[in-house]
Every structure is written in structure tokens, then in C-alpha cells.
PDB file of N, CA and C in Angstrom:
ATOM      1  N   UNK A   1      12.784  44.140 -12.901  1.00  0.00           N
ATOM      2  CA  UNK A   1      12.276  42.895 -12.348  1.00  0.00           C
ATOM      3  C   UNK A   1      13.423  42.183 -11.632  1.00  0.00           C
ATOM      4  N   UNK A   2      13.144  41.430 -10.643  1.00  0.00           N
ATOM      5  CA  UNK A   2      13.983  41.158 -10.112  1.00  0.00           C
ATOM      6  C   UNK A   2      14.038  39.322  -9.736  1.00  0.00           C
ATOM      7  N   UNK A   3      15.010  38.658 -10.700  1.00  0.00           N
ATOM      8  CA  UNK A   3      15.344  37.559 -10.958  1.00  0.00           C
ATOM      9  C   UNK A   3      15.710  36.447 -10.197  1.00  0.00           C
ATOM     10  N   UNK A   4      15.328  35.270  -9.574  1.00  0.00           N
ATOM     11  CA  UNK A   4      16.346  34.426  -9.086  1.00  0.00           C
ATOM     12  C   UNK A   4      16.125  32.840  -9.637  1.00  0.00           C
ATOM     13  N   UNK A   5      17.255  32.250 -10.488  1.00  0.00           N
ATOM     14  CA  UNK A   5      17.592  31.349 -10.755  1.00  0.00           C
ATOM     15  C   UNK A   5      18.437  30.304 -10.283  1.00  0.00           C
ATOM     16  N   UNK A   6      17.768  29.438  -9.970  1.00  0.00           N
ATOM     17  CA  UNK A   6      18.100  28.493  -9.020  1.00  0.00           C
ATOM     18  C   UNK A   6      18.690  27.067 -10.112  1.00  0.00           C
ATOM     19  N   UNK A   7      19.536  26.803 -10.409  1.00  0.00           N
ATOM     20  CA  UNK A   7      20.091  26.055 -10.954  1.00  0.00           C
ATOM     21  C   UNK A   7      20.957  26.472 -12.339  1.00  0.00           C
ATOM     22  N   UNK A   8      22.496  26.337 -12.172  1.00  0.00           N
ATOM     23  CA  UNK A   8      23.702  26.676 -13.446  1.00  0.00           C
ATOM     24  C   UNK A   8      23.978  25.346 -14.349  1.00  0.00           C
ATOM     25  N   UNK A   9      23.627  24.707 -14.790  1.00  0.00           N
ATOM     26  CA  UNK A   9      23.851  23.853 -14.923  1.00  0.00           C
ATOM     27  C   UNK A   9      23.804  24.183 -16.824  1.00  0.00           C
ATOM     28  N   UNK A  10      24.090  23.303 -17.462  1.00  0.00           N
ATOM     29  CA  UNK A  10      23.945  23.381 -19.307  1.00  0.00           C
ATOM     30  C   UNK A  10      22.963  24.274 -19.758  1.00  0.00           C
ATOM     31  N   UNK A  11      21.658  24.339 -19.380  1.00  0.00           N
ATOM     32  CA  UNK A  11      20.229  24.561 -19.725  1.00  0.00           C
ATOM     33  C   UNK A  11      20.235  25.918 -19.089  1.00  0.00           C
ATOM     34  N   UNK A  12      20.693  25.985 -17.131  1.00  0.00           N
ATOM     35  CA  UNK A  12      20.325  26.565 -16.488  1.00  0.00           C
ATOM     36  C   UNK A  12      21.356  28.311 -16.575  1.00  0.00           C
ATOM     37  N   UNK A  13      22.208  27.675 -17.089  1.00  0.00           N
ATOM     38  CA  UNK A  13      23.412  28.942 -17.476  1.00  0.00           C
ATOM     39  C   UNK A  13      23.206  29.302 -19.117  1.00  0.00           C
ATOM     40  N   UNK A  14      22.471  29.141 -19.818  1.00  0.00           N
ATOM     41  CA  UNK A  14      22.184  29.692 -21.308  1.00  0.00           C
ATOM     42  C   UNK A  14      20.852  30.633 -20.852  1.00  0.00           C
ATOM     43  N   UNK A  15      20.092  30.277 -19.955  1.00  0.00           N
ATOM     44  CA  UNK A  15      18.756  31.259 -19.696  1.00  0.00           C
ATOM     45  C   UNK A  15      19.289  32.476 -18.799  1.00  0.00           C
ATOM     46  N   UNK A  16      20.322  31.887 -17.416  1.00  0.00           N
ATOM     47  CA  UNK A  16      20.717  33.460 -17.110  1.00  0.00           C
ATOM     48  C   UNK A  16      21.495  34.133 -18.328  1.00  0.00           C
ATOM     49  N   UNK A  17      22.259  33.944 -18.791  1.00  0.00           N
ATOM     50  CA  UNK A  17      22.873  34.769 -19.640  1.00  0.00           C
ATOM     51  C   UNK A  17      22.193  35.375 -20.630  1.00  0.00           C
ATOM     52  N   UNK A  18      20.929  35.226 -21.152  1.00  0.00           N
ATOM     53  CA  UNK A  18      19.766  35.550 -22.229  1.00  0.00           C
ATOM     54  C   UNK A  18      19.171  36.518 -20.831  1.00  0.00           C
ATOM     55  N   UNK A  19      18.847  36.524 -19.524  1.00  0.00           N
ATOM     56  CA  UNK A  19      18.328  37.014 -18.868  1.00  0.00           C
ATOM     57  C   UNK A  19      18.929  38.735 -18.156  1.00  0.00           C
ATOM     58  N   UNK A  20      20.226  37.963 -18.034  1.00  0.00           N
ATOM     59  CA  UNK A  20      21.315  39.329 -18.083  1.00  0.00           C
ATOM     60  C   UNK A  20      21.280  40.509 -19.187  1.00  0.00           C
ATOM     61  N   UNK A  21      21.361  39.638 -20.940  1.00  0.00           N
ATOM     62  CA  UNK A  21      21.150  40.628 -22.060  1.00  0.00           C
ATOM     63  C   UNK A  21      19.588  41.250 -21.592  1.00  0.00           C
ATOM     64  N   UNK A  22      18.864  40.705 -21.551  1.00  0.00           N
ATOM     65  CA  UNK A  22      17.170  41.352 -21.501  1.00  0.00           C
ATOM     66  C   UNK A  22      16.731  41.566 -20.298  1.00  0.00           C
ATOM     67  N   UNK A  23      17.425  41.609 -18.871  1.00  0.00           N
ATOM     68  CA  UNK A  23      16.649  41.904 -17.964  1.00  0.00           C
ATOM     69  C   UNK A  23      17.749  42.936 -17.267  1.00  0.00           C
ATOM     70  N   UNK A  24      19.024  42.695 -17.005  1.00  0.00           N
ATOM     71  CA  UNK A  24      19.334  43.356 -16.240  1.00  0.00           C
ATOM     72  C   UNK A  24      20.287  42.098 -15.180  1.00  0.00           C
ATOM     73  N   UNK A  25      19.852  42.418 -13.924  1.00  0.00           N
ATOM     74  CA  UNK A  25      19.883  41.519 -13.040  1.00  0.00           C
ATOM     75  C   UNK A  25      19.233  40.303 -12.703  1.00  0.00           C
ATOM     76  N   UNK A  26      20.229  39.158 -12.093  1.00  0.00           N
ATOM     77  CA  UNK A  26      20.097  38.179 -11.949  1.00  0.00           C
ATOM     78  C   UNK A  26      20.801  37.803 -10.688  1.00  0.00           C
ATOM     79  N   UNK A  27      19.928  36.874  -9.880  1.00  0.00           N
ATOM     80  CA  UNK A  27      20.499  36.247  -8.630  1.00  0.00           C
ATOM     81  C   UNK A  27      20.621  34.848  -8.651  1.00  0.00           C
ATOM     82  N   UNK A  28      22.035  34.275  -8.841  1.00  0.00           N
ATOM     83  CA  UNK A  28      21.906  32.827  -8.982  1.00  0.00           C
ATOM     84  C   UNK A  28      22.274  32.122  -8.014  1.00  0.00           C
ATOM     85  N   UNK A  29      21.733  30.652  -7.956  1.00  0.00           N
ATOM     86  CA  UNK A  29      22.775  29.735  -6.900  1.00  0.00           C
ATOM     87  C   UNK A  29      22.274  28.430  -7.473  1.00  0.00           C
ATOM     88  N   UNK A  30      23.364  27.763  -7.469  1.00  0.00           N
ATOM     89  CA  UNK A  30      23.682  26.192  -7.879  1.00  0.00           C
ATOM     90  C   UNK A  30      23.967  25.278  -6.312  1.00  0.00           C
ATOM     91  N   UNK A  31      24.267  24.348  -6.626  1.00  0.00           N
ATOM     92  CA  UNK A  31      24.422  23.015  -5.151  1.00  0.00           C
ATOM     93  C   UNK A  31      26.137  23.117  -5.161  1.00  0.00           C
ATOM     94  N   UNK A  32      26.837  23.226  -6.350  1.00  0.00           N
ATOM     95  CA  UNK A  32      27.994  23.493  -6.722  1.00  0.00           C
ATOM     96  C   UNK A  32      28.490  24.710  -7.096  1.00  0.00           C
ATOM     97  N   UNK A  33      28.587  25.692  -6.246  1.00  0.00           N
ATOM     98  CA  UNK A  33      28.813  27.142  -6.324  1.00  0.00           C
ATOM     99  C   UNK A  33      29.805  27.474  -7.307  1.00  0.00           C
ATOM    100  N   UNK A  34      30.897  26.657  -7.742  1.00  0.00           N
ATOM    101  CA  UNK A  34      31.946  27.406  -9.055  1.00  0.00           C
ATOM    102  C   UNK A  34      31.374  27.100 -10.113  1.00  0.00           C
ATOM    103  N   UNK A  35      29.836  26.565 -10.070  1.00  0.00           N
ATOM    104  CA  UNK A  35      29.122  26.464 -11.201  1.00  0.00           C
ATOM    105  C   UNK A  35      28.434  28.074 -11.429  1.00  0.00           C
ATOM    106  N   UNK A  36      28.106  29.272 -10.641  1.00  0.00           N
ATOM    107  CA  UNK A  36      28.010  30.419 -10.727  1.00  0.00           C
ATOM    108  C   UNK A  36      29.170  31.320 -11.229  1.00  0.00           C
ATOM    109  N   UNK A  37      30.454  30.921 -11.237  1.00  0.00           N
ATOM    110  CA  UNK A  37      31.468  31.710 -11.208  1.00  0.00           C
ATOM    111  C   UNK A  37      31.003  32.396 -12.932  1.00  0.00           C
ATOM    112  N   UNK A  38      31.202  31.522 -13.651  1.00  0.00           N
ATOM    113  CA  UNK A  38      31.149  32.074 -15.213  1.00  0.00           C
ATOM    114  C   UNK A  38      29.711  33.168 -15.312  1.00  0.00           C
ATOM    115  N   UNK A  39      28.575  33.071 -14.796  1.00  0.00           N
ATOM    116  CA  UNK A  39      27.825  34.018 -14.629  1.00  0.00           C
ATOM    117  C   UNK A  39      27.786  35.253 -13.964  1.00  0.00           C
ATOM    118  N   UNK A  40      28.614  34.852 -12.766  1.00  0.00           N
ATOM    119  CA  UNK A  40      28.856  36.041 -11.871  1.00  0.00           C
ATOM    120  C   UNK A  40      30.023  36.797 -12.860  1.00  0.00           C
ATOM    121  N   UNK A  41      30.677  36.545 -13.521  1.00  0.00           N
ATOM    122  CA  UNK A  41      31.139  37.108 -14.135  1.00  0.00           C
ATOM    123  C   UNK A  41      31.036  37.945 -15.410  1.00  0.00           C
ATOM    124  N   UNK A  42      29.937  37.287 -15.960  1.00  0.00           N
ATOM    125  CA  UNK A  42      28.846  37.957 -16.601  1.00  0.00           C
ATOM    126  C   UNK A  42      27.735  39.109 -16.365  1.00  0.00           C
ATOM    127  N   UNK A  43      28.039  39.025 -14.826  1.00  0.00           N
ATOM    128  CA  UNK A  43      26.833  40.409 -14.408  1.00  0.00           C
ATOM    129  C   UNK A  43      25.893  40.037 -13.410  1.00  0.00           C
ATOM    130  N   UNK A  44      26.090  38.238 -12.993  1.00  0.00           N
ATOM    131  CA  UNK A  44      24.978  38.179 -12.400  1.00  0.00           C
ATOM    132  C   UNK A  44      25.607  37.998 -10.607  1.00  0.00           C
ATOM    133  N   UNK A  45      24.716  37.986  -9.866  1.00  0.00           N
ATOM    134  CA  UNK A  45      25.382  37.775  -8.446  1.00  0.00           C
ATOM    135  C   UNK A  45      24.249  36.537  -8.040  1.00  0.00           C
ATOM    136  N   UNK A  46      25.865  36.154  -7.457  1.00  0.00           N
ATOM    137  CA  UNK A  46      25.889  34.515  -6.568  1.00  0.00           C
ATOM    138  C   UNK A  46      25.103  35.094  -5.139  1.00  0.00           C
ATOM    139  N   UNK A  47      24.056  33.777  -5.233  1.00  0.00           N
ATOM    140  CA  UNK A  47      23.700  33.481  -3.804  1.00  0.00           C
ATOM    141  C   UNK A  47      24.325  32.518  -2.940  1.00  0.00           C
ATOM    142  N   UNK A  48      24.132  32.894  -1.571  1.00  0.00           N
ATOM    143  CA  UNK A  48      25.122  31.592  -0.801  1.00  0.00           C
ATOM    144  C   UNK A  48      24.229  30.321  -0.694  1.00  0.00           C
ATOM    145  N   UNK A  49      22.497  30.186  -0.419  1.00  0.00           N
ATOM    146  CA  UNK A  49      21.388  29.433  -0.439  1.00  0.00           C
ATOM    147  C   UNK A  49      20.364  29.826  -1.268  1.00  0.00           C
ATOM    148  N   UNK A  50      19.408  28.457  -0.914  1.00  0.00           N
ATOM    149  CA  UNK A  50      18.235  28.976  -1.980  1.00  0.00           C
ATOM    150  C   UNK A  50      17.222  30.177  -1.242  1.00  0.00           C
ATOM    151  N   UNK A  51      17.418  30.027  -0.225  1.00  0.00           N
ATOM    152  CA  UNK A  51      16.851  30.792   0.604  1.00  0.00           C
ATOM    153  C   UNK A  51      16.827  32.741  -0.004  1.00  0.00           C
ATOM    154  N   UNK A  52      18.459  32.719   0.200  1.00  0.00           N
ATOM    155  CA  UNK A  52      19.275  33.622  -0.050  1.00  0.00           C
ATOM    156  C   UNK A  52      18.754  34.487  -1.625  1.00  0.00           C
ATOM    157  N   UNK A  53      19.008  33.471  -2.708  1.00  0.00           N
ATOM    158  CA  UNK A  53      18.554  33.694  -3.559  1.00  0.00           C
ATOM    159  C   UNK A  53      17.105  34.331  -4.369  1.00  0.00           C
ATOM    160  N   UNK A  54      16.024  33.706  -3.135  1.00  0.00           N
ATOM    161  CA  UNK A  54      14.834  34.306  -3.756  1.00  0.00           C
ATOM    162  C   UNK A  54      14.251  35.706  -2.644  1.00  0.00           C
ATOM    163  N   UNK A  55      15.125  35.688  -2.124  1.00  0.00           N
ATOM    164  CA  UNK A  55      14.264  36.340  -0.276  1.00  0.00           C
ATOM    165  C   UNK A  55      13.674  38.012  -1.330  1.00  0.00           C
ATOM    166  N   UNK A  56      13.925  38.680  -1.936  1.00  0.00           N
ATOM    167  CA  UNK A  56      13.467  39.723  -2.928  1.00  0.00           C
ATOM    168  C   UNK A  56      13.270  39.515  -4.299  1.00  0.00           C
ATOM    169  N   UNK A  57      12.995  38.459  -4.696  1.00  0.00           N
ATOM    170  CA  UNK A  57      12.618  37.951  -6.550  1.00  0.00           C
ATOM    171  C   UNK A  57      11.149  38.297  -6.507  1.00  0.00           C
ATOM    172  N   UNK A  58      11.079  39.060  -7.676  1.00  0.00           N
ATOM    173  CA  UNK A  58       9.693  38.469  -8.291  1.00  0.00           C
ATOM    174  C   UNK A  58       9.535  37.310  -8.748  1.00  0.00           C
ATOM    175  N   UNK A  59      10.236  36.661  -9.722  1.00  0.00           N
ATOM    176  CA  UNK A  59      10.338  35.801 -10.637  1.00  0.00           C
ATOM    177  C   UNK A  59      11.451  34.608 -10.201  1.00  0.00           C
ATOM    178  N   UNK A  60      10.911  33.344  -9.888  1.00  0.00           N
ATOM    179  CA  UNK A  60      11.984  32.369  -9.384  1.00  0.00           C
ATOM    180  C   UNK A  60      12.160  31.124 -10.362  1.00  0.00           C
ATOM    181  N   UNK A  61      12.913  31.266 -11.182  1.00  0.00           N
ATOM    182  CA  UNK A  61      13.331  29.988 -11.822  1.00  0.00           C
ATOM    183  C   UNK A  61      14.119  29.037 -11.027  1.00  0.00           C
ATOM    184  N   UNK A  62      13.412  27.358 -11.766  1.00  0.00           N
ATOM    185  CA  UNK A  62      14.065  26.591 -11.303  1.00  0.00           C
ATOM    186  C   UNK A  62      14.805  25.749 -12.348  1.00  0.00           C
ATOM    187  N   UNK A  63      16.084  25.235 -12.550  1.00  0.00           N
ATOM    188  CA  UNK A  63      16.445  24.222 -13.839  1.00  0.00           C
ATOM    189  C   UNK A  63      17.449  23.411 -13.129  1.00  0.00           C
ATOM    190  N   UNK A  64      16.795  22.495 -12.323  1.00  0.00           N
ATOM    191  CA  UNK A  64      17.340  21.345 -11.443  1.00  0.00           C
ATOM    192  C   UNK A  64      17.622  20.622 -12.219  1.00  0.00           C
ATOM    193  N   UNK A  65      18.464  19.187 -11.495  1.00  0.00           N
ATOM    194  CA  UNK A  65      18.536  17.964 -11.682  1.00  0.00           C
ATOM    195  C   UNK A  65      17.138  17.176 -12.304  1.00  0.00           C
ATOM    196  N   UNK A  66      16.532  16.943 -10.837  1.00  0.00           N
ATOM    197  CA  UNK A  66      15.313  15.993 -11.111  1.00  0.00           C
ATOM    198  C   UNK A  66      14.358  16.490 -10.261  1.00  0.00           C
ATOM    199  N   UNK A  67      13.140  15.535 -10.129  1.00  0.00           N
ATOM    200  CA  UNK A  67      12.208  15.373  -8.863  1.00  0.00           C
ATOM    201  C   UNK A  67      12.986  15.909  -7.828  1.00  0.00           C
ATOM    202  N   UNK A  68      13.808  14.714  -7.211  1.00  0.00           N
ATOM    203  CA  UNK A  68      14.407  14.986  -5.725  1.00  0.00           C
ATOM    204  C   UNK A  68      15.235  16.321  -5.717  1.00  0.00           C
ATOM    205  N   UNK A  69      15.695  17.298  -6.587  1.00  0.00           N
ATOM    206  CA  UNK A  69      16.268  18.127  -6.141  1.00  0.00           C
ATOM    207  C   UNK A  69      15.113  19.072  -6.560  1.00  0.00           C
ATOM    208  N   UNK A  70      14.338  19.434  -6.762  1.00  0.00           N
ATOM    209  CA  UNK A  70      13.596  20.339  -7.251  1.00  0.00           C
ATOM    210  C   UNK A  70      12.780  20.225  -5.714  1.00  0.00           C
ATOM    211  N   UNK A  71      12.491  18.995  -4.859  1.00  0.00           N
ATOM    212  CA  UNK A  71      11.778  18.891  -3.784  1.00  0.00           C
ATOM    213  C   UNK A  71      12.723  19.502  -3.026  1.00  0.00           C
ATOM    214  N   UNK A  72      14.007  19.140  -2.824  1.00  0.00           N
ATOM    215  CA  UNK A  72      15.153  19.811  -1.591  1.00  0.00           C
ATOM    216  C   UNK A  72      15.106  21.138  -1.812  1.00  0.00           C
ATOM    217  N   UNK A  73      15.196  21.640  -3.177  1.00  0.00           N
ATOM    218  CA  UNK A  73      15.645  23.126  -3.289  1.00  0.00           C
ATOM    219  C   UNK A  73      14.090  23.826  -2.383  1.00  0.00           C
ATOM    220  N   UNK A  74      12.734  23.443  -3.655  1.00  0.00           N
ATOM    221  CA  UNK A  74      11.688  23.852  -2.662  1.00  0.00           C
ATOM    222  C   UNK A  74      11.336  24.022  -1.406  1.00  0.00           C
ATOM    223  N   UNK A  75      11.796  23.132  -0.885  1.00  0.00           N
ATOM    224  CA  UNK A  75      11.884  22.997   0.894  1.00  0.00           C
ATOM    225  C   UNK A  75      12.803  24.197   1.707  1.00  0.00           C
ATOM    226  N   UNK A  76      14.164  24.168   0.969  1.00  0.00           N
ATOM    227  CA  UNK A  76      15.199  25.143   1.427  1.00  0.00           C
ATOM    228  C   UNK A  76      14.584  26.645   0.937  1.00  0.00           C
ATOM    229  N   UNK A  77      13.854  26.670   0.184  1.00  0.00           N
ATOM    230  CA  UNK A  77      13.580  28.404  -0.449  1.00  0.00           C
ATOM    231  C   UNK A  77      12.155  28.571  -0.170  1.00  0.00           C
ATOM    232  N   UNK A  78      11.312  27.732   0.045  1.00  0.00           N
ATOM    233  CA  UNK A  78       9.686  28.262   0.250  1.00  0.00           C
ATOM    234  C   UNK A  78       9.912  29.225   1.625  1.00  0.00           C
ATOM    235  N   UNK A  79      10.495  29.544   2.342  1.00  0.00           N
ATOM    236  CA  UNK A  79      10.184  29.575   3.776  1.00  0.00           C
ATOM    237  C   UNK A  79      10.612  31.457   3.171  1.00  0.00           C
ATOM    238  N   UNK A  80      11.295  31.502   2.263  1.00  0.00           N
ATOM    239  CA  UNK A  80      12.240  32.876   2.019  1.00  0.00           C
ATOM    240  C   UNK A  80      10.861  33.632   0.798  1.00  0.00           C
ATOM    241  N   UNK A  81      10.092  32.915   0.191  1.00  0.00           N
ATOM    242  CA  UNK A  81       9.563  32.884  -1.029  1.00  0.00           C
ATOM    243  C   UNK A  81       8.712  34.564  -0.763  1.00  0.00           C
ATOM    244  N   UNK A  82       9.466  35.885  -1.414  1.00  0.00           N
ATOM    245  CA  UNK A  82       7.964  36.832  -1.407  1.00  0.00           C
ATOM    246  C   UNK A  82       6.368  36.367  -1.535  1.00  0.00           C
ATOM    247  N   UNK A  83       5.198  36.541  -0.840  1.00  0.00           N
ATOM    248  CA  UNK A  83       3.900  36.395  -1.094  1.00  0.00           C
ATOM    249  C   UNK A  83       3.786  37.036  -2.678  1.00  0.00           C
ATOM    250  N   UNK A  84       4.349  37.736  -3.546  1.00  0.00           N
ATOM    251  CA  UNK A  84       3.880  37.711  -4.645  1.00  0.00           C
ATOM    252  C   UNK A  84       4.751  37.186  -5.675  1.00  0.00           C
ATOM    253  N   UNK A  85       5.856  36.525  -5.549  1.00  0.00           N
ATOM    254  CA  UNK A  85       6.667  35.920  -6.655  1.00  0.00           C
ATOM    255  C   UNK A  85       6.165  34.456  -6.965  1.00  0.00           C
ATOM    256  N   UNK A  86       6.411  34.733  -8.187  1.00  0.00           N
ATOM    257  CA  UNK A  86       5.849  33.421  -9.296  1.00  0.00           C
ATOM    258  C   UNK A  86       6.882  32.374  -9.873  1.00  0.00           C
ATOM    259  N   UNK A  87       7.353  31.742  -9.059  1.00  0.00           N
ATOM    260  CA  UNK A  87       7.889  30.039  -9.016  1.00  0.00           C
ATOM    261  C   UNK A  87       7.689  29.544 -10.678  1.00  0.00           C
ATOM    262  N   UNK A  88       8.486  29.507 -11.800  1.00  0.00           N
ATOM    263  CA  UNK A  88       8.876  29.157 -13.098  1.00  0.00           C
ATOM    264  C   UNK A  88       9.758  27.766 -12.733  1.00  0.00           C
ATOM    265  N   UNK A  89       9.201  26.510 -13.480  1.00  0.00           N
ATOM    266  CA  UNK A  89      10.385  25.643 -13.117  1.00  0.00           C
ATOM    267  C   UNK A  89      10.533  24.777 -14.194  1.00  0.00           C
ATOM    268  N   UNK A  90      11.909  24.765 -15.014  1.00  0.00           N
ATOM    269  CA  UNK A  90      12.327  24.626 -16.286  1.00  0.00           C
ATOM    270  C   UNK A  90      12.993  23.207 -15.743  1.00  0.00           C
ATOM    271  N   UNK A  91      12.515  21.991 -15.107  1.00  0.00           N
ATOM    272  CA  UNK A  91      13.400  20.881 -14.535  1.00  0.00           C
ATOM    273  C   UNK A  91      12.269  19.901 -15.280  1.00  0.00           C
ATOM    274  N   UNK A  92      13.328  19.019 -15.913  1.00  0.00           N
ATOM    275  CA  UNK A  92      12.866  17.970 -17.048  1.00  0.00           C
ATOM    276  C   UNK A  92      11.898  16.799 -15.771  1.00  0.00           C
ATOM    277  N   UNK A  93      10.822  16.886 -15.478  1.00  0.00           N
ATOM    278  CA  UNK A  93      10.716  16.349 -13.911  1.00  0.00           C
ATOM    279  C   UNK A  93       9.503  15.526 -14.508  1.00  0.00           C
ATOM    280  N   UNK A  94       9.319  14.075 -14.064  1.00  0.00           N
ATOM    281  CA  UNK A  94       8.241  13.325 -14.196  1.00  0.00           C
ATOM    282  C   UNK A  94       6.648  14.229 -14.445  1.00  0.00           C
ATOM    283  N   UNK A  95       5.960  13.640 -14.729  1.00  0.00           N
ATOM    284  CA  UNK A  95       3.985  14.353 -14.373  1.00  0.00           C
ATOM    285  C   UNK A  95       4.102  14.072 -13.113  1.00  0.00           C
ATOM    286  N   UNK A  96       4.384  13.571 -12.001  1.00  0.00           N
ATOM    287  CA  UNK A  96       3.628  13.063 -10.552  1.00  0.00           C
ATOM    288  C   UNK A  96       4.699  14.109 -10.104  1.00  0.00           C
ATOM    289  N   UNK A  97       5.850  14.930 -10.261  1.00  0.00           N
ATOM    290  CA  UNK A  97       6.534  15.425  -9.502  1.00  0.00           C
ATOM    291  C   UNK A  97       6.355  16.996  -9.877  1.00  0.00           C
ATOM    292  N   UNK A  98       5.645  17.207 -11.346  1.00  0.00           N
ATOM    293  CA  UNK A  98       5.179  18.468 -11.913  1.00  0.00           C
ATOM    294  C   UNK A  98       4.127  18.741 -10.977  1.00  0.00           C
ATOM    295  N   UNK A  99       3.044  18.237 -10.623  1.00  0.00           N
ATOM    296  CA  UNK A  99       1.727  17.852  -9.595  1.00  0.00           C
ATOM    297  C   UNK A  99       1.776  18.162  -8.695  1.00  0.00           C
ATOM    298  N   UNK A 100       2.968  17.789  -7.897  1.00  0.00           N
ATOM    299  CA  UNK A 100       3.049  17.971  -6.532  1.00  0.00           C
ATOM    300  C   UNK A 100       3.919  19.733  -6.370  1.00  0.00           C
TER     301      UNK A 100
END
């Protein structure tokens, strides 16, 4: 299966690394790229965009900030998104921003 996780952050770097033991591969990218370094070093490979990141995923996690970055990242990666990958998004995000 083929992975892309879009946010390293506390939350977002304990799931790739559980994802690495049980899946294999992983494609990550953060807003702050030496936030990938400790994963890429773990097995997983850095994307340069979000774009970048999902353009061959089945499976696209998200574990943003908030609302507003979960809307920027979406915007930057829908355009790359395979017609059959399934968008997972682990971002602590209001009900009106889960909705949309």
C-alpha cells in the first residue's frame, strides 16, 4: 500500500513510525521540512509538496495544525489526488471544518 502523510508534527510522527513497522513505506511532508528528517531516517521518504506527496498514494493522511491548514494543504494536494485514494484526516479540527 502506498502511504502519504501529510503532517510530522507530535501526533503526526508517532503514526508514521507505527506505519513504517506495519506497512512498509511511507511518503511524508510537513510545512517545516527538518520536521521529516527523524522519519526519513527511519525509512520513510520526504516529499518536497503536498502535491508531491500524494501524486501515487492510496491512502492520504492528514495530522495538521487546524482548520486553516488542513484547507491550504487540501487546496495544494487535491489537484495531485489519485481518483481512487482515500483522504484519512487525523487534525483536531472544529465540526464546521470536519463538514466542509
Amino acid at each position: 500500500m502506498r502511504i502519504a502523510f501529510l503532517g510530522a508534527g507530535l501526533l503526526g510522527s508517532g503514526f508514521v513510525h507505527h506505519l513504517l513497522t506495519t506497512t512498509g513505506g511511507v511518503t511524508v511532508w510537513n510545512r517545516t521540512a527538518s520536521r521529516t528528517e527523524p522519519l526519513v531516517a527511519a525509512g520513510a521518504r520526504a516529499a518536497a509538496s503536498p502535491a508531491d506527496a500524494v501524486a501515487d498514494a492510496e491512502r492520504i493522511h492528514l495530522c495538521l495544525r487546524d482548520d486553516d491548514a488542513v484547507d491550504s494543504v487540501l487546496a495544494a494536494l487535491l489537484p495531485a489526488v489519485p481518483a481512487d485514494a482515500v483522504i484519512i484526516d487525523h487534525t483536531t479540527t472544529s465540526a464546521d471544518g470536519a463538514a466542509a
